[in-house]
C-alpha atoms as a PDB file:
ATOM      1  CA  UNK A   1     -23.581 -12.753   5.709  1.00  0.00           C
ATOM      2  CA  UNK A   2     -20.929 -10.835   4.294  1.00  0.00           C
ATOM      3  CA  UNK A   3     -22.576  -7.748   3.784  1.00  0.00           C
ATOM      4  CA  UNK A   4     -22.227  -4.425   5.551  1.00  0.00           C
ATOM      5  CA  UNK A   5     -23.176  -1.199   6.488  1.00  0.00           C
ATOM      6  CA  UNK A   6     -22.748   0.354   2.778  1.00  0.00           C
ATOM      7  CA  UNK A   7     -20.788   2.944   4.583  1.00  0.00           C
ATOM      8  CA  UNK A   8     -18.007   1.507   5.921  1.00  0.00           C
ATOM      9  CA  UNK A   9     -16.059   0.812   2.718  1.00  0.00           C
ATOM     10  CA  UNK A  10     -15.917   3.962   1.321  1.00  0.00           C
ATOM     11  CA  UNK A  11     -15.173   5.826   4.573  1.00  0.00           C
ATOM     12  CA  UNK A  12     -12.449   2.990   5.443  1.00  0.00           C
ATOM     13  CA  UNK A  13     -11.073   3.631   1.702  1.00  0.00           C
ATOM     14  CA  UNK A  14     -10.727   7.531   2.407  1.00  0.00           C
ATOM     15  CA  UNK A  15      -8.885   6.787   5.544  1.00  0.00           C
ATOM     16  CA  UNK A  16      -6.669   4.370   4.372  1.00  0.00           C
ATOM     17  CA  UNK A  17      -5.699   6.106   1.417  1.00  0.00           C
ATOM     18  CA  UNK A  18      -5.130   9.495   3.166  1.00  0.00           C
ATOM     19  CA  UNK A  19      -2.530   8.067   5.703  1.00  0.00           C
ATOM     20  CA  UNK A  20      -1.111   6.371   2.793  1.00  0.00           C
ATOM     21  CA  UNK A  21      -0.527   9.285   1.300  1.00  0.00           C
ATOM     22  CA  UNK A  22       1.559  10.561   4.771  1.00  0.00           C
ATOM     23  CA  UNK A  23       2.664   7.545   5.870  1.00  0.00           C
ATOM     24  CA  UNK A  24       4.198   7.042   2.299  1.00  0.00           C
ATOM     25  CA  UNK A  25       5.540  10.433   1.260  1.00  0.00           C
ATOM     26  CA  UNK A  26       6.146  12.317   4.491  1.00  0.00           C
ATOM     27  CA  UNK A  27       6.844   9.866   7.206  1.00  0.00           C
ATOM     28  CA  UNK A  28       9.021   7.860   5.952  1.00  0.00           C
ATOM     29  CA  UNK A  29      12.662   8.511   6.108  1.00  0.00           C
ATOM     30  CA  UNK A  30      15.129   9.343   3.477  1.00  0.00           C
ATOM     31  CA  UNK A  31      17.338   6.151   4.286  1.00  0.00           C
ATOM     32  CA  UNK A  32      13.630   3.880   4.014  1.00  0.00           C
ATOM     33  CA  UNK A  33      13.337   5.609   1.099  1.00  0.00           C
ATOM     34  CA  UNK A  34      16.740   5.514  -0.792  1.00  0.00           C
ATOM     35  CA  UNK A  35      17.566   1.950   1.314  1.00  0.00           C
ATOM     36  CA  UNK A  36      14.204  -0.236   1.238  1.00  0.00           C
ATOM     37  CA  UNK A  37      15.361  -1.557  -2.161  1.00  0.00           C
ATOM     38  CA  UNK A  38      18.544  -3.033  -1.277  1.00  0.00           C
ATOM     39  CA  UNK A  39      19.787  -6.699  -0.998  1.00  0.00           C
ATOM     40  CA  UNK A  40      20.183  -8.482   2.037  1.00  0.00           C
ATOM     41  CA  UNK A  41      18.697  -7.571   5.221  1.00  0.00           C
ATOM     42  CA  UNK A  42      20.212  -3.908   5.584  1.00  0.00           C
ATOM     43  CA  UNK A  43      17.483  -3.139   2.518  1.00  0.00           C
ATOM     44  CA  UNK A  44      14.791  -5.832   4.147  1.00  0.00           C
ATOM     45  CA  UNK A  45      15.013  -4.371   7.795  1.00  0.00           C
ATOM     46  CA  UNK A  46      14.517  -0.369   6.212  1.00  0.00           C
ATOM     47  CA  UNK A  47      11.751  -1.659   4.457  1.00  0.00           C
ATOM     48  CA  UNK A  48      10.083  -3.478   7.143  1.00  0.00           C
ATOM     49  CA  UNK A  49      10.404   0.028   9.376  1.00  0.00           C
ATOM     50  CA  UNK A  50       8.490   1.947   6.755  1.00  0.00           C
ATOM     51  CA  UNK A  51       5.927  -0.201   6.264  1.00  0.00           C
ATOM     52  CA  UNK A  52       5.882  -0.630   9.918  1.00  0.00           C
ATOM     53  CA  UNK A  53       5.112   2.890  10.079  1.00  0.00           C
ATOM     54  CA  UNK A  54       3.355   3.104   7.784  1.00  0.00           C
ATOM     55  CA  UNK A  55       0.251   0.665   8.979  1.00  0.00           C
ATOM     56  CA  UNK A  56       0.545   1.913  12.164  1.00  0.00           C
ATOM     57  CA  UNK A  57      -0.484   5.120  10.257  1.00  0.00           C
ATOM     58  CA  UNK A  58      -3.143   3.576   8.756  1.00  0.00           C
ATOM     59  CA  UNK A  59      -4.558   1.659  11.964  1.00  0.00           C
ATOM     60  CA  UNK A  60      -4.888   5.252  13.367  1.00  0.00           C
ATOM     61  CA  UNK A  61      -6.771   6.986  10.941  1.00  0.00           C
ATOM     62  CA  UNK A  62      -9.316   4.086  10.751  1.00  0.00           C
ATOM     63  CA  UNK A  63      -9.504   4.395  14.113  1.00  0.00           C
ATOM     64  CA  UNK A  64     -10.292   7.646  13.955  1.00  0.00           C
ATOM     65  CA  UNK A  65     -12.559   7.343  10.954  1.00  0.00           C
ATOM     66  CA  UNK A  66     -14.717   5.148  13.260  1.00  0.00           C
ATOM     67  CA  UNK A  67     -14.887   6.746  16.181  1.00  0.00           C
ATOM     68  CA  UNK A  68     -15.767   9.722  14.575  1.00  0.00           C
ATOM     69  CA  UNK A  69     -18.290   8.517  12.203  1.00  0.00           C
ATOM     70  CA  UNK A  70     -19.676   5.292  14.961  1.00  0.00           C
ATOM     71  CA  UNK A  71     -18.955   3.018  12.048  1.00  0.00           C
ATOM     72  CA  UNK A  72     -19.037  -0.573  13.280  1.00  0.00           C
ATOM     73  CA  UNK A  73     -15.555  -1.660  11.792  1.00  0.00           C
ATOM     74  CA  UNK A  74     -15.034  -5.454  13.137  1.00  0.00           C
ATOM     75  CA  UNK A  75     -11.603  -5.237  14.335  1.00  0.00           C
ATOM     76  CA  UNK A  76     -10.706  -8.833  13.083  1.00  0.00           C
ATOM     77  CA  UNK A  77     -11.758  -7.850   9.700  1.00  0.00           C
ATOM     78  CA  UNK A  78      -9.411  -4.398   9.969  1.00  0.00           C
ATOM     79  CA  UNK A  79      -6.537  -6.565  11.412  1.00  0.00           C
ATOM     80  CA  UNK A  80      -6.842  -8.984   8.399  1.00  0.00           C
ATOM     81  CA  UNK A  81      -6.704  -6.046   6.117  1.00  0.00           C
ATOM     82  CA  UNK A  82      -4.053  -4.224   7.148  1.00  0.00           C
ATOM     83  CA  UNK A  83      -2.075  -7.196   7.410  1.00  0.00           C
ATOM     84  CA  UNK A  84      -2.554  -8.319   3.842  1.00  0.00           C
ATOM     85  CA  UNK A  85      -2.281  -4.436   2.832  1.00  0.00           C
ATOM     86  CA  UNK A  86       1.217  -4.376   4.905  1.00  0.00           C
ATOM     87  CA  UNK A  87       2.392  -7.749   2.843  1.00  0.00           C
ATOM     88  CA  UNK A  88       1.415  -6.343  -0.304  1.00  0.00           C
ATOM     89  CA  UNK A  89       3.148  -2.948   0.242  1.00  0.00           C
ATOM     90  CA  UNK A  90       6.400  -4.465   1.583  1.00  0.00           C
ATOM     91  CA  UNK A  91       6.548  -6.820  -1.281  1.00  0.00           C
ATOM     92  CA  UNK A  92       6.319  -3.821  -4.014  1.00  0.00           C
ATOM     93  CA  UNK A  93       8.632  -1.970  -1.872  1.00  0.00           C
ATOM     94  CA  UNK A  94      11.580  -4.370  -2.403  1.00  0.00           C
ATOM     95  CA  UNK A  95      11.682  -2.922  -5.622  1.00  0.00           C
ATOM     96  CA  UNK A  96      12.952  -5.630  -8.054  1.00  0.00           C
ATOM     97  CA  UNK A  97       9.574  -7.926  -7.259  1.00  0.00           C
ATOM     98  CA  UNK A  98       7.459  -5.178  -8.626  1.00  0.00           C
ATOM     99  CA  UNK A  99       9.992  -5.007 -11.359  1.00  0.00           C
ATOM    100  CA  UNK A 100      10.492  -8.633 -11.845  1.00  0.00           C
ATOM    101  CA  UNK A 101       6.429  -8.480 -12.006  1.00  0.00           C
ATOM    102  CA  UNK A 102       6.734  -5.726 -14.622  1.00  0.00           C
ATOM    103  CA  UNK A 103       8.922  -7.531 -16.934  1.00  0.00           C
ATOM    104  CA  UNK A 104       7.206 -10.501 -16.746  1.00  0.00           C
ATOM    105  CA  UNK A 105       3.800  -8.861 -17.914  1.00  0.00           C
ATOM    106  CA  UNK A 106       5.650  -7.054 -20.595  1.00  0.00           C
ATOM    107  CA  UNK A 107       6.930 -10.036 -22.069  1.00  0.00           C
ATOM    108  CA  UNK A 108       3.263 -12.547 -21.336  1.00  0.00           C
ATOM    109  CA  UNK A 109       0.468 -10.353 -21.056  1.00  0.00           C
ATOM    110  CA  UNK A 110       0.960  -5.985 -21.685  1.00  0.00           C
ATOM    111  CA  UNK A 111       3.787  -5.570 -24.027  1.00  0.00           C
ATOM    112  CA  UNK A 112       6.106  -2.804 -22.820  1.00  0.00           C
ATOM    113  CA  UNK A 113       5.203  -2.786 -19.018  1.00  0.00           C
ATOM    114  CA  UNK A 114       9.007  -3.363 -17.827  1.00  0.00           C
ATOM    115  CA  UNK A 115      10.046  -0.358 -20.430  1.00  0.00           C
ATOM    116  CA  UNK A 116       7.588   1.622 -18.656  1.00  0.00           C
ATOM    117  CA  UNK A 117       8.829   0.820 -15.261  1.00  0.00           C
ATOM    118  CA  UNK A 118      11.915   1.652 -16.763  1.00  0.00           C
ATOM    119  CA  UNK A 119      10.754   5.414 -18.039  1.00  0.00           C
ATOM    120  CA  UNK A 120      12.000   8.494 -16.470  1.00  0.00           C
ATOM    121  CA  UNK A 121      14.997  10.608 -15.155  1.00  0.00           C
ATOM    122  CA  UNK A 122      16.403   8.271 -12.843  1.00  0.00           C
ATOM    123  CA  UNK A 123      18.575  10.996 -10.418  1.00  0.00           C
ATOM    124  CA  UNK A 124      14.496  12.516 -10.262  1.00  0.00           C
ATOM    125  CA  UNK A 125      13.415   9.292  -8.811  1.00  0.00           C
ATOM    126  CA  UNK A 126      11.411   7.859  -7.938  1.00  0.00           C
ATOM    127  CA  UNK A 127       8.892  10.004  -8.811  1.00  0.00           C
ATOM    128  CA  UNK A 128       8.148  10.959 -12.321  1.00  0.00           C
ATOM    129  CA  UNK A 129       9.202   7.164 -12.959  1.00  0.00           C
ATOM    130  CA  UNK A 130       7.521   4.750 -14.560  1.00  0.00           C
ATOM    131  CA  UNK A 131       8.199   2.845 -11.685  1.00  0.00           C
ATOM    132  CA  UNK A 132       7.161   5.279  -9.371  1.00  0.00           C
ATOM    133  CA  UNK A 133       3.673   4.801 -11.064  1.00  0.00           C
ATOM    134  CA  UNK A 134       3.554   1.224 -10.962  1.00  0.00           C
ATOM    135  CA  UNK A 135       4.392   1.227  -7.288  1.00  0.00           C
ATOM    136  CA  UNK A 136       1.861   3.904  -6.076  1.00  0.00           C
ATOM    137  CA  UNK A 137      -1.020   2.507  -8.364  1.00  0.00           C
ATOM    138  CA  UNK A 138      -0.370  -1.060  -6.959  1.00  0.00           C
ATOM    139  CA  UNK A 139      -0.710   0.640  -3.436  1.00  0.00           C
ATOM    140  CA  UNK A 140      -3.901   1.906  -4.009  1.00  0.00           C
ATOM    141  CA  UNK A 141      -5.239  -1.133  -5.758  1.00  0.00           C
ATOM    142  CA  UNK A 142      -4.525  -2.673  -2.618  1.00  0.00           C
ATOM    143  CA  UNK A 143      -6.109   0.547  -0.544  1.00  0.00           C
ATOM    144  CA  UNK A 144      -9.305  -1.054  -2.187  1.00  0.00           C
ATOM    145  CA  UNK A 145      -8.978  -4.613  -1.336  1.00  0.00           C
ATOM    146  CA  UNK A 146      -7.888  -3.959   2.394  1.00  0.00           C
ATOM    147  CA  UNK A 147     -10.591  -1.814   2.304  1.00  0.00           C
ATOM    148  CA  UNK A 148     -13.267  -4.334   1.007  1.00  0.00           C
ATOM    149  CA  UNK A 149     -11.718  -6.887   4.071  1.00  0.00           C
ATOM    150  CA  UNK A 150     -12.153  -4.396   7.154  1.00  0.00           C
ATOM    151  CA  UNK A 151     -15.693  -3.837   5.948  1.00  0.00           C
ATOM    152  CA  UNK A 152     -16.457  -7.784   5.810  1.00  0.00           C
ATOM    153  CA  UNK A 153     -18.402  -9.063   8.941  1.00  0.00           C
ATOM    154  CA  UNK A 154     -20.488  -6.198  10.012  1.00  0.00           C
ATOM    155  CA  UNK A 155     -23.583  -6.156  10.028  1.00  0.00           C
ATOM    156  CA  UNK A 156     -25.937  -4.007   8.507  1.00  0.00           C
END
């Protein structure tokens, strides 16, 4: 059965997205920041730190969460999340996928998506950027779905 205690997902979600928020904004460094972008592995291996970080982060205040609250979280479940959550966040975090992503909707599916991703004062970046947006709002969206797979497999 794939249901679960109808508890788990929104407590997981709250957790996840809170150390988001820190791991994203005030753990990682200035060169992850300015650096995770870049070709070649100088930009790959900065990236990989942050979100390295970053779901360790996350891992913790789940952790936490559950202890806290004696939610059964299956631990398989949380590992498959925050793997596919760490995929997803190092792929947007390259930079020119989530742009290359962008442009491509703009010009198939939701005309004007790669201007927007192109909005904004770039020496204020990246936030206040239309790629700033795009990049914290595909986080979240996949906040949700992470969240959805730690809460698969318990049992209610």
């Amino acid at each position: 059965m794939l249901g679960a205690d109808p508890i788990v997902f929104p407590a997981v979600f709250a957790a996840l997205y809170a150390a988001h928020e820190v791991g994203d904004h005030w753990l990682q460094t200035h060169g992850q920041a300015c650096g995770k972008g870049a070709p070649g592995w100088s930009g790959r291996l900065l990236c990989a730190r942050h979100v390295a970080t970053l779901t360790a982060v996350k891992a913790a205040a789940v952790a936490l969460v559950a202890l806290v609250l004696a939610l059964p979280v299956n631990p398989y479940a949380l590992g498959v999340a925050l793997a596919v959550d760490a995929v997803s966040h190092y792929w947007a975090d390259r930079r020119f996928t989530l742009l290359r992503l962008a442009d491509w909707l703009g010009r198939t599916l939701i005309h004007g998506k790669g201007e927007f991703a192109r909005l904004g004062d770039g020496a204020a970046a990246p936030t206040g950027t239309g790629a700033y947006a795009l990049d914290q709002s595909w986080h979240v969206g996949w906040l949700f779905a992470a969240a959805l797979l730690a809460s698969l497999g318990v049992s209610a």
